[in-house]
C-alpha atoms as a PDB file:
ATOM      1  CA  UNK A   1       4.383   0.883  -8.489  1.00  0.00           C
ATOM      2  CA  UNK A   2       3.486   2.051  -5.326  1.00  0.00           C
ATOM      3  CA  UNK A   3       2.776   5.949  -5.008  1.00  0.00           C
ATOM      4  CA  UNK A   4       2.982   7.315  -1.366  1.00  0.00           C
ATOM      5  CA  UNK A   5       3.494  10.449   0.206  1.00  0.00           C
ATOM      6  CA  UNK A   6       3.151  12.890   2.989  1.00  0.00           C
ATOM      7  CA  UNK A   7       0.952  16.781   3.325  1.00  0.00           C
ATOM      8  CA  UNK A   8       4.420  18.581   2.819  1.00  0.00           C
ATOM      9  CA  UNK A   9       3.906  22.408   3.207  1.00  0.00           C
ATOM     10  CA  UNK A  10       4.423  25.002   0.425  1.00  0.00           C
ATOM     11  CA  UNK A  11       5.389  27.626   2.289  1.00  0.00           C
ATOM     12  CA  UNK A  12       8.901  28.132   0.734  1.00  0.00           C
ATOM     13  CA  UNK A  13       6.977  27.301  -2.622  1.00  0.00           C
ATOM     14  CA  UNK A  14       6.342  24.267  -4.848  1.00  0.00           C
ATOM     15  CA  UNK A  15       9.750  23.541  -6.089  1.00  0.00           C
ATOM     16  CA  UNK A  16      10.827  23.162  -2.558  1.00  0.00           C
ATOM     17  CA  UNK A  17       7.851  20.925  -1.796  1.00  0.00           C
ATOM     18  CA  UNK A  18       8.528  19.161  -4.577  1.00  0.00           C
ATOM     19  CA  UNK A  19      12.477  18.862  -3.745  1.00  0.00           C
ATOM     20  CA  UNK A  20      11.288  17.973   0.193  1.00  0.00           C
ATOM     21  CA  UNK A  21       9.263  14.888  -1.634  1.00  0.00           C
ATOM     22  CA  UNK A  22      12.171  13.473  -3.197  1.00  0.00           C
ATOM     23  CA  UNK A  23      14.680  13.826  -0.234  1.00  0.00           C
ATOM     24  CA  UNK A  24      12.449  12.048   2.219  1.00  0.00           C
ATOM     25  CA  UNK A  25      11.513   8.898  -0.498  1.00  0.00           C
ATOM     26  CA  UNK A  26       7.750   9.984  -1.388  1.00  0.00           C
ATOM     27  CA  UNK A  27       7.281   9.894  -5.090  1.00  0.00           C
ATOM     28  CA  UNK A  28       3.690  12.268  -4.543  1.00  0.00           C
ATOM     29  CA  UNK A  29       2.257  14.394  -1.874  1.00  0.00           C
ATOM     30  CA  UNK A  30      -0.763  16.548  -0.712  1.00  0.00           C
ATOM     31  CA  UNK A  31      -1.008  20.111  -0.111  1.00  0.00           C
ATOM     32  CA  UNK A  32      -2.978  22.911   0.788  1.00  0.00           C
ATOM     33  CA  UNK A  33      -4.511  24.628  -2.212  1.00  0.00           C
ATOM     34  CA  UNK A  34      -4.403  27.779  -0.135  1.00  0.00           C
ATOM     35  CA  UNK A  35      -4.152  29.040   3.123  1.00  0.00           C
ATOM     36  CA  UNK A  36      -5.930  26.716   5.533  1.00  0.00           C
ATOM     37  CA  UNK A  37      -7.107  28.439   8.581  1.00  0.00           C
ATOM     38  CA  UNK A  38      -7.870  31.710   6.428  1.00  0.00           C
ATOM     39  CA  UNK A  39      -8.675  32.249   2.683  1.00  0.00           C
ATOM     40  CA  UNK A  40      -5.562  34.149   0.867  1.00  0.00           C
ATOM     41  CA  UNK A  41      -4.106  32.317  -2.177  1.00  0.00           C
ATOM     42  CA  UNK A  42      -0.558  33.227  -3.246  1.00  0.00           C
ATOM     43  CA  UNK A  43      -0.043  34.141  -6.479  1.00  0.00           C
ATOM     44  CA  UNK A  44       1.991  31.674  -8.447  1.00  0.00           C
ATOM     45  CA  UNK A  45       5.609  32.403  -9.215  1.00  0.00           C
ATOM     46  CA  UNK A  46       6.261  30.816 -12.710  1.00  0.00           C
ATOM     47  CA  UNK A  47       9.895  30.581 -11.988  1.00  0.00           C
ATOM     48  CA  UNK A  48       8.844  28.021  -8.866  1.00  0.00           C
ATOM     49  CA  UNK A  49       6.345  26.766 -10.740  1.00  0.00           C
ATOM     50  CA  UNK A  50       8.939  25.357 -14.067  1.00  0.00           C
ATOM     51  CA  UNK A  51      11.179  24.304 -10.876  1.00  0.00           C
ATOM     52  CA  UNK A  52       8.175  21.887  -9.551  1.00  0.00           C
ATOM     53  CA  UNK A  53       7.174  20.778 -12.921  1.00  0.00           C
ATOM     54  CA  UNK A  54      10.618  19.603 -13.960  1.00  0.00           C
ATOM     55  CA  UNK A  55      11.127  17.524 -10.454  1.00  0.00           C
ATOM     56  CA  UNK A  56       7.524  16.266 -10.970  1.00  0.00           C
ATOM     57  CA  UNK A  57       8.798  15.056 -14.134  1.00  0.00           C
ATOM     58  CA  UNK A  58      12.342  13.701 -13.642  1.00  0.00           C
ATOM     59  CA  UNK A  59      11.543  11.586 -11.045  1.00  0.00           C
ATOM     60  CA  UNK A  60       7.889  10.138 -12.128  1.00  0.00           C
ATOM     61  CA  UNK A  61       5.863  11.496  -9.696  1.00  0.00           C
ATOM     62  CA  UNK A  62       2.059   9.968  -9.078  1.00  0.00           C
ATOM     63  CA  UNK A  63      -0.341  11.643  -8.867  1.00  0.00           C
ATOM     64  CA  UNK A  64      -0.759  14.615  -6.828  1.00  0.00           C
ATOM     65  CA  UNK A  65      -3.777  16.279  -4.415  1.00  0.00           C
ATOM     66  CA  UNK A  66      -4.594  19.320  -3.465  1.00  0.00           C
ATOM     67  CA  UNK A  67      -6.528  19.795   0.000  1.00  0.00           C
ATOM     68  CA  UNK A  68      -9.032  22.677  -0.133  1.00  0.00           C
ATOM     69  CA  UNK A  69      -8.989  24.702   3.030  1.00  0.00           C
ATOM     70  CA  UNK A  70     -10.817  24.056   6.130  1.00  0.00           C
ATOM     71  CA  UNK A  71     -12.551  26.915   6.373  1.00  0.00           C
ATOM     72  CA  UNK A  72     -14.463  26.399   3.140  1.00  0.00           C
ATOM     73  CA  UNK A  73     -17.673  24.922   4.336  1.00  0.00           C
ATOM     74  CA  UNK A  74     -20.048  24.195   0.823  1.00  0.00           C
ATOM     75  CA  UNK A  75     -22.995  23.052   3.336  1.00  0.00           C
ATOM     76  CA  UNK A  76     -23.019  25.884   5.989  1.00  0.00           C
ATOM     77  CA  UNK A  77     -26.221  27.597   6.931  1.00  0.00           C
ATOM     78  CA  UNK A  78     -24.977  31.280   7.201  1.00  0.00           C
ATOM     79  CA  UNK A  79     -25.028  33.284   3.298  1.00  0.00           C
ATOM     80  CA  UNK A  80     -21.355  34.699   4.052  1.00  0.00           C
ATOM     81  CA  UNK A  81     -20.089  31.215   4.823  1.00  0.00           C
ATOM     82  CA  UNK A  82     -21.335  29.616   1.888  1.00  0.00           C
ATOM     83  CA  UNK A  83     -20.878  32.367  -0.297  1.00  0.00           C
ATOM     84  CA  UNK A  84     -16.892  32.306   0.471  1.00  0.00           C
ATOM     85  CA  UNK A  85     -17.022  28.476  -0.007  1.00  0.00           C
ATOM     86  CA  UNK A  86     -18.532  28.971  -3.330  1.00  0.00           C
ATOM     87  CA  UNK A  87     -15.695  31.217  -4.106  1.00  0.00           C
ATOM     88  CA  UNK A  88     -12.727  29.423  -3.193  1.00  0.00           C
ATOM     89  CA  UNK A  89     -13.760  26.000  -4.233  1.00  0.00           C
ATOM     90  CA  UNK A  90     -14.665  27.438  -7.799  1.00  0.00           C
ATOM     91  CA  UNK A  91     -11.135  29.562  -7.691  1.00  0.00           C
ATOM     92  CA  UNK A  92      -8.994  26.515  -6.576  1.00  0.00           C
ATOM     93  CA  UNK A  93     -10.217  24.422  -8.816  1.00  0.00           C
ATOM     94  CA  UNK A  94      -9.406  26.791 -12.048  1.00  0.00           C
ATOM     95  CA  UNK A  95      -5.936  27.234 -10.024  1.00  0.00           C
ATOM     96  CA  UNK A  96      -5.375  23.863  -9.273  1.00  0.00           C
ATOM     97  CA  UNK A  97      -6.140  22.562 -13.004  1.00  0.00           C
ATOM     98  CA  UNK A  98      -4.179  25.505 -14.228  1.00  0.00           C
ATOM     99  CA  UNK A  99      -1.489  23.452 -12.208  1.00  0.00           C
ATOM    100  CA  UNK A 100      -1.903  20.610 -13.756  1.00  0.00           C
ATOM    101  CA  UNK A 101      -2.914  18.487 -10.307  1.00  0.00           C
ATOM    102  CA  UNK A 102      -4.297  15.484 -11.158  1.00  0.00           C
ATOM    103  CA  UNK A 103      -7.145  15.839  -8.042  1.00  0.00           C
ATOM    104  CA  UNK A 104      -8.435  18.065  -5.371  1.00  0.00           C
ATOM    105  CA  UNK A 105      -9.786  16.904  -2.216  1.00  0.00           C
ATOM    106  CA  UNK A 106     -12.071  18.675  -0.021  1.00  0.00           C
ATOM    107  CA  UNK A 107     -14.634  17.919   3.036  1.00  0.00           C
ATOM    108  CA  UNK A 108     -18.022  18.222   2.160  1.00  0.00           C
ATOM    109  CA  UNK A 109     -19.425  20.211   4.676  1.00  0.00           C
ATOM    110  CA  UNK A 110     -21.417  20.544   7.885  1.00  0.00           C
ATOM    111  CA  UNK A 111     -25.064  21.526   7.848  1.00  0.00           C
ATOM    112  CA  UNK A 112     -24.723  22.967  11.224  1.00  0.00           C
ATOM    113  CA  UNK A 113     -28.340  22.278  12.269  1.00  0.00           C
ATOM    114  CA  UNK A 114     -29.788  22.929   8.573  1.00  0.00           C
ATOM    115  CA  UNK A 115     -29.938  19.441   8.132  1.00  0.00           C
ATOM    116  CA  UNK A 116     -28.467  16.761   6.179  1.00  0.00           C
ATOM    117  CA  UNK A 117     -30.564  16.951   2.826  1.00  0.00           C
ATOM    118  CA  UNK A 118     -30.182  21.095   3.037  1.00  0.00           C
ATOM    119  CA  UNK A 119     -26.358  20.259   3.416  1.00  0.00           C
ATOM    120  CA  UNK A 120     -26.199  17.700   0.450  1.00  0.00           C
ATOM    121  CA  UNK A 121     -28.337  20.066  -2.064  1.00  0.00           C
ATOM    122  CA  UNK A 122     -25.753  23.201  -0.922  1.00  0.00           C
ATOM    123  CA  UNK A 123     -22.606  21.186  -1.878  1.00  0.00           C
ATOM    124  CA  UNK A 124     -24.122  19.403  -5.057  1.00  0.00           C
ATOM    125  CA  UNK A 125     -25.195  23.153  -6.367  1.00  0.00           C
ATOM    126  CA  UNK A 126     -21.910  24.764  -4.971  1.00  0.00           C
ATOM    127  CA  UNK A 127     -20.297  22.146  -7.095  1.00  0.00           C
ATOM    128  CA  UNK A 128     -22.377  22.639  -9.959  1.00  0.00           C
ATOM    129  CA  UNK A 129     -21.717  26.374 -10.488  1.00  0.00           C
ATOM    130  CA  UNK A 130     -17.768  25.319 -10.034  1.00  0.00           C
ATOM    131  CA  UNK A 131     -17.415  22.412 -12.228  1.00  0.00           C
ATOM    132  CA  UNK A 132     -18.073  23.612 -16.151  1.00  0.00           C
ATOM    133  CA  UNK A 133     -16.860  20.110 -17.405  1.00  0.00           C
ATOM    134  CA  UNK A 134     -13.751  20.821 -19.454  1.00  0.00           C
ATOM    135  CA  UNK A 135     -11.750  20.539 -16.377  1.00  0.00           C
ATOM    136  CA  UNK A 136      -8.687  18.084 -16.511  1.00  0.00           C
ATOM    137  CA  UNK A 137      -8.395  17.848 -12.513  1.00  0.00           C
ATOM    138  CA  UNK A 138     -11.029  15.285 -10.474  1.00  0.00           C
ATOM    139  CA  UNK A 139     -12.701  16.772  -7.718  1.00  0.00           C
ATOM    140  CA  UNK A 140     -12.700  14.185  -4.379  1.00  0.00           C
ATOM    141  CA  UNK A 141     -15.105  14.214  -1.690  1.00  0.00           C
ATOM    142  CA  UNK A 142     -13.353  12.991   1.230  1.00  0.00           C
ATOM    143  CA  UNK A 143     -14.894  10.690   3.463  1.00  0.00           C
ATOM    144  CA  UNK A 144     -15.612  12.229   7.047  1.00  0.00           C
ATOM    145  CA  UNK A 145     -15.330  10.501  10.510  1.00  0.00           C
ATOM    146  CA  UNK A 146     -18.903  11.944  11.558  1.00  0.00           C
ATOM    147  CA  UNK A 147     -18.283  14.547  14.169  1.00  0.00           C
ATOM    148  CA  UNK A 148     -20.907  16.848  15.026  1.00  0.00           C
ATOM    149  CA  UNK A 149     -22.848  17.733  12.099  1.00  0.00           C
ATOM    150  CA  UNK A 150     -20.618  16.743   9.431  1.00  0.00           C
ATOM    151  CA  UNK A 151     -21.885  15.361   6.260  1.00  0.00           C
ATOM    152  CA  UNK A 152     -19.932  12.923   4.616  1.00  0.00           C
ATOM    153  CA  UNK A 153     -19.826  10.311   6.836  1.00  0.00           C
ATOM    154  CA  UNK A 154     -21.841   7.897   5.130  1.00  0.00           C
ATOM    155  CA  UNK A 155     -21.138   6.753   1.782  1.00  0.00           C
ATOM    156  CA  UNK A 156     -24.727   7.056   0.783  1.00  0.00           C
ATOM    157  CA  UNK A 157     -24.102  11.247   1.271  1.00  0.00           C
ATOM    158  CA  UNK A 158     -21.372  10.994  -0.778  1.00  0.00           C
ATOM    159  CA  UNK A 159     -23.247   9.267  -3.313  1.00  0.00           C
ATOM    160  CA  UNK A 160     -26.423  11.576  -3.157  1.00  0.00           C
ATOM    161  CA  UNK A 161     -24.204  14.336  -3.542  1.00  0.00           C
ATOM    162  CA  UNK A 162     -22.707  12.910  -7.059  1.00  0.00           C
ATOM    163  CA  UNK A 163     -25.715  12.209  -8.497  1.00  0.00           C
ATOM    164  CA  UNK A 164     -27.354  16.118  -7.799  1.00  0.00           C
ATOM    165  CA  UNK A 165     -23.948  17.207  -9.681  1.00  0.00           C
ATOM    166  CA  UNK A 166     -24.247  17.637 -13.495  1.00  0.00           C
ATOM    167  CA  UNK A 167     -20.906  16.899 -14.891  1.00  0.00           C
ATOM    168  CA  UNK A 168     -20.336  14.434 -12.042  1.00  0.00           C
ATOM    169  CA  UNK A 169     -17.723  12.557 -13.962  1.00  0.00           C
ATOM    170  CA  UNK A 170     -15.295  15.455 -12.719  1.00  0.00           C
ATOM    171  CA  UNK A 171     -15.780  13.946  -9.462  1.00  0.00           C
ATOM    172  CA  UNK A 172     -14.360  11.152  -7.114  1.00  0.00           C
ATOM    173  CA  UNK A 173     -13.650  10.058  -3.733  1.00  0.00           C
ATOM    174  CA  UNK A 174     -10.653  10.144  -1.194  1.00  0.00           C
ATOM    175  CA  UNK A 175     -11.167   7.688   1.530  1.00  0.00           C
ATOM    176  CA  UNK A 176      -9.523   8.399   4.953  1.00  0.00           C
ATOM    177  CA  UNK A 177      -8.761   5.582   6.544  1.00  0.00           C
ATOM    178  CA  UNK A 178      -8.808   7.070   9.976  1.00  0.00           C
ATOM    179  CA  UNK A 179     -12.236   8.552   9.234  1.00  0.00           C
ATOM    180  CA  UNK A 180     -14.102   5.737   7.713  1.00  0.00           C
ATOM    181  CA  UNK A 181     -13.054   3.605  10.719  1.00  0.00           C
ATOM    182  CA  UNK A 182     -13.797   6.549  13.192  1.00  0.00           C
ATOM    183  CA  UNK A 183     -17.329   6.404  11.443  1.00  0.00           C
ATOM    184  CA  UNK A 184     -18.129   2.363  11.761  1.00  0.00           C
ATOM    185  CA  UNK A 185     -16.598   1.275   9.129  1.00  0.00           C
ATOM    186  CA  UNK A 186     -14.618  -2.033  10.140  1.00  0.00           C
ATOM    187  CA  UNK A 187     -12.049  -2.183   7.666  1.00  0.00           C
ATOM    188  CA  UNK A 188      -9.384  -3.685  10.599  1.00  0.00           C
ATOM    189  CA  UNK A 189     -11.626  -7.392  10.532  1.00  0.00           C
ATOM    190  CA  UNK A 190     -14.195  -6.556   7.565  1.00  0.00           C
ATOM    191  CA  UNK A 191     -12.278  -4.544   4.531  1.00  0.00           C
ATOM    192  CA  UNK A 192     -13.663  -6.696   1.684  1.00  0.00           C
ATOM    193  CA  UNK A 193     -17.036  -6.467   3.319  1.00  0.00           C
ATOM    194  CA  UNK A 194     -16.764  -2.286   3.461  1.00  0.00           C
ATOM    195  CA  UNK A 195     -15.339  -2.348  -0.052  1.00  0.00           C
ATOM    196  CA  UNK A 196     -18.573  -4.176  -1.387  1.00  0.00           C
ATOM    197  CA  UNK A 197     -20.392  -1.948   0.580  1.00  0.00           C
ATOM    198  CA  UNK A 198     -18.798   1.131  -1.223  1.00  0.00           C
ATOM    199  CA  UNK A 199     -18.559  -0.440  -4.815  1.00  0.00           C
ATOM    200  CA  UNK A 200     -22.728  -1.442  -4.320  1.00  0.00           C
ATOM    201  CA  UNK A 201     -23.419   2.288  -3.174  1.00  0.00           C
ATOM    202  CA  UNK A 202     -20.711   4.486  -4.974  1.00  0.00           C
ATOM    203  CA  UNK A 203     -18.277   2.482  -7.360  1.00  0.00           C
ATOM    204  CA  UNK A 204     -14.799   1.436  -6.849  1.00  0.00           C
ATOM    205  CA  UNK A 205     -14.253   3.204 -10.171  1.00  0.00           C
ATOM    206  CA  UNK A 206     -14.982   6.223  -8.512  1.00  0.00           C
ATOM    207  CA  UNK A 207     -11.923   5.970  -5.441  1.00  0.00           C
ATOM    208  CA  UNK A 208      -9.152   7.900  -6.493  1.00  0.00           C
ATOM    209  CA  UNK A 209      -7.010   8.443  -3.767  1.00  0.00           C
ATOM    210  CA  UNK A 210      -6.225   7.333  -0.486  1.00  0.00           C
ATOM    211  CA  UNK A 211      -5.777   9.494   2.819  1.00  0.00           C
ATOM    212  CA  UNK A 212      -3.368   6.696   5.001  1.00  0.00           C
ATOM    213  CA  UNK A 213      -3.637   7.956   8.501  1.00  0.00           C
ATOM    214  CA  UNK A 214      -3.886   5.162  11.137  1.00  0.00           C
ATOM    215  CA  UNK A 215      -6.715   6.270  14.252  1.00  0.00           C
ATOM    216  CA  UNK A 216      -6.083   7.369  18.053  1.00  0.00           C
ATOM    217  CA  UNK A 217      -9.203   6.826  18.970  1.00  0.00           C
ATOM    218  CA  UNK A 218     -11.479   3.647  19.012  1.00  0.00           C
ATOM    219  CA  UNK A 219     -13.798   2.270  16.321  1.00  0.00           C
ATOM    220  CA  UNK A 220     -16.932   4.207  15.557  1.00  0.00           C
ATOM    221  CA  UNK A 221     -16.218   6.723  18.148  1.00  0.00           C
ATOM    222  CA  UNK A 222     -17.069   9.546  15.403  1.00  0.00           C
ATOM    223  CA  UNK A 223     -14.144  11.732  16.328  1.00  0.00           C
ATOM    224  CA  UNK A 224     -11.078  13.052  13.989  1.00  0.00           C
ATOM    225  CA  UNK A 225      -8.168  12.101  15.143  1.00  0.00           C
ATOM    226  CA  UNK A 226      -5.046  10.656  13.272  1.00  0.00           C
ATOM    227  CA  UNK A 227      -2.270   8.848  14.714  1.00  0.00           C
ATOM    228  CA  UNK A 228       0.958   7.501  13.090  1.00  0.00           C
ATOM    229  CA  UNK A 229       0.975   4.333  10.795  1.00  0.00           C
ATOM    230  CA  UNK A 230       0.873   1.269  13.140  1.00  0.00           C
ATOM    231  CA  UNK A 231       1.058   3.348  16.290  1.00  0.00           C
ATOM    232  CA  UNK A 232      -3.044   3.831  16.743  1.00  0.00           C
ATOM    233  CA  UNK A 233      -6.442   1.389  16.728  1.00  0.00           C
ATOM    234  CA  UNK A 234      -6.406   0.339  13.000  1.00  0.00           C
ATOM    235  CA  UNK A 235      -2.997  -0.909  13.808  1.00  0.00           C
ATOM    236  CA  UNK A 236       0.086  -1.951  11.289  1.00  0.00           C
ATOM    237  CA  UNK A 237      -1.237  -5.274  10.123  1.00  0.00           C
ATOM    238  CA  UNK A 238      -4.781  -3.724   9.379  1.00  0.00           C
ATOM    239  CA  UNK A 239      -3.412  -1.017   7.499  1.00  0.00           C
ATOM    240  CA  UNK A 240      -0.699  -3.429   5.282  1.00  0.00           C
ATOM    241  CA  UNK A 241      -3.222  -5.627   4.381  1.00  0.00           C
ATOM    242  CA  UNK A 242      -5.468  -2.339   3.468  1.00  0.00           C
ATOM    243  CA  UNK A 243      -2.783  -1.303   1.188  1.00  0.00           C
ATOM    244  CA  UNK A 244      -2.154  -4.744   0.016  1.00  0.00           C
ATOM    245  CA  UNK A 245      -5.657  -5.512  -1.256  1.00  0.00           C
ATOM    246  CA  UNK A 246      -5.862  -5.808  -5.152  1.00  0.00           C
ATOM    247  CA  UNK A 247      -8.760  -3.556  -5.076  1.00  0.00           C
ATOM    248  CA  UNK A 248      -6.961  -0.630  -3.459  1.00  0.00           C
ATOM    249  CA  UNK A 249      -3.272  -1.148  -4.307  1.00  0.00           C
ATOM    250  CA  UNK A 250      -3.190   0.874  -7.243  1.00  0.00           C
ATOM    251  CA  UNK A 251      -4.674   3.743  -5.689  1.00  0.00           C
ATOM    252  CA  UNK A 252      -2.200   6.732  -4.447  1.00  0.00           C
ATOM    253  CA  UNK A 253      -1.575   6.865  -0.487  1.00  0.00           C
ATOM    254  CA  UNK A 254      -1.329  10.544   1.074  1.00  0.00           C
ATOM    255  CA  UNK A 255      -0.012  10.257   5.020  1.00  0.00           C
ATOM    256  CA  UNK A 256      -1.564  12.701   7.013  1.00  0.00           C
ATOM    257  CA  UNK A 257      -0.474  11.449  10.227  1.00  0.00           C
ATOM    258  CA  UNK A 258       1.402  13.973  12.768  1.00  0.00           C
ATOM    259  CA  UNK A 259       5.233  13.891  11.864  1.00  0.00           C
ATOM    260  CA  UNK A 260       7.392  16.230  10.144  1.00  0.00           C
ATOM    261  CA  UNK A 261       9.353  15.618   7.085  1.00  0.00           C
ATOM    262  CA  UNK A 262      11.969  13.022   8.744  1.00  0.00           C
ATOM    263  CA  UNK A 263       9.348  11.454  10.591  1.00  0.00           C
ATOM    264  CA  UNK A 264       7.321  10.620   7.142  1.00  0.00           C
ATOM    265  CA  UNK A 265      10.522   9.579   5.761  1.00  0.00           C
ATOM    266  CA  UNK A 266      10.893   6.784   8.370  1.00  0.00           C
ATOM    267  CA  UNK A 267       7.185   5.926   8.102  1.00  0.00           C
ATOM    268  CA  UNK A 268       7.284   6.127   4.328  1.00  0.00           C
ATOM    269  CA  UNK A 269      10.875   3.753   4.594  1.00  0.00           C
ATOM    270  CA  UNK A 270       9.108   1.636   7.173  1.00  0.00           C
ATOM    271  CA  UNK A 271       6.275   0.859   4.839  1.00  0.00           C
ATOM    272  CA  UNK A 272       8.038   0.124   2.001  1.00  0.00           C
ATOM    273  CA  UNK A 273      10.183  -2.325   3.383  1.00  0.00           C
ATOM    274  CA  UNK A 274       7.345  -4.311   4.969  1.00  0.00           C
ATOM    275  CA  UNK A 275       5.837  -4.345   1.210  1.00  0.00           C
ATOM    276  CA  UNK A 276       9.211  -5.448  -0.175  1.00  0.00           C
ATOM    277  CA  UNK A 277       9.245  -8.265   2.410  1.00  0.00           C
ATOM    278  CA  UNK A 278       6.160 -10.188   0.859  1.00  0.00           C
END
């Protein structure tokens, strides 16, 4: 069964993200764990919350991600900045689990002239005082497109990172497909050849979920920009066969590309017919 879905806001709450999901033909979708330009958290209204659980339910939702906010920064140089990154990660993840949300994504970090290796030890202990082990949620590192000083780029970071955290079977990988091919990844003429790559240096067993954004701007140009599926310089037939491929087509596929709700419904319409078609 194929499980896709768009970053639908929850704004006017999680039942009404949940009811947004259904009425545009997503059967999952991404969201913001908390504010992401600042650092409030709601509190949770239980009332909205039974209202999400029970769509969730009736219609056999995949599973769903979390995106922590952008300003949490587990790798930054200044105290204050990691210290609130420490925070929120280790609050988000209770809140997220308490949820029930099957993962939560978040980018790793930038050193910001610290240095890689700095960077990487900061997010593996970060991670370390937030993961106890008895969580049910998976904790993905996203993969990053490599701008500026950005760790996360490479999938040996992500893999030194794992192996510094202790109860690193909480955690998991979300691969952006604008962002690995933004990095020099080739996965438009060489996907089977980046997906050894990854298995040989991480493990496929360890990509959970799937951030399906195609790229504005050309390969290995290192910059962060998404585009609409088929519309950018992965292109439609790169990104079909990417979600075709018996190594990845189980995985969950979030759409982070810029449209609003009936935009992703036409994109989410568009791709399932081209998969009913084969």
């Amino acid at each position: 069964m194929l499980v896709i879905g768009p970053h639908i806001s929850i704004a006017k709450g999680y039942g009404k993200a949940a009811e947004v999901a259904v009425q545009i033909g997503a059967n999952t979708f991404q969201f913001f764990s908390r504010n992401p330009r600042g650092g409030n958290a709601k509190a949770f209204d239980e009332k909205d919350i039974a209202k999400f659980q029970k769509i969730r339910q009736d219609y056999n939702f995949g599973p769903l991600l979390a995106h922590a906010p952008y300003t949490m920064n587990l790798a930054a140089a200044k105290d204050d900045v990691y210290e609130f990154g420490k925070k929120v990660i280790k609050e988000d993840i209770e809140r997220m689990d308490y949820l029930g949300i099957e993962y939560m994504c978040f980018h790793p970090g930038s050193h910001v002239g610290s240095g890689e290796e700095v960077g990487i030890d900061k997010i593996a202990n970060a991670l370390n005082e937030a993961i106890k082990g008895d969580e049910k949620i998976t904790i993905l590192l996203e993969t990053m497109s490599g701008k500026g000083t950005e760790i996360g780029f490479k999938f040996e970071q992500i893999k030194k990172i794992i192996d510094k955290v202790t109860h690193n079977e909480k955690l998991g990988v979300c691969l952006d497909t604008c962002h690995i091919f933004s990095a020099g990844y080739d996965i438009v003429n060489e996907l089977d050849k980046v997906l050894d790559e990854f298995d040989s240096i991480i493990g496929l067993e360890k990509l959970k979920a799937v951030h399906l954004n195609d790229s504005m701007m050309p390969f290995g140009d290192k910059k962060d920009r998404h585009e609409v599926i088929g519309e950018g310089k992965i292109g439609l037939d790169a990104i079909m066969d990417f979600m075709t491929n018996p190594r990845l087509s189980h995985l969950p596929f979030f759409l982070e590309t810029p449209l609003e709700d009936e935009g992703h419904k036409r994109e989410i319409k568009m791709i399932k017919d081209i998969l009913e078609s084969k």
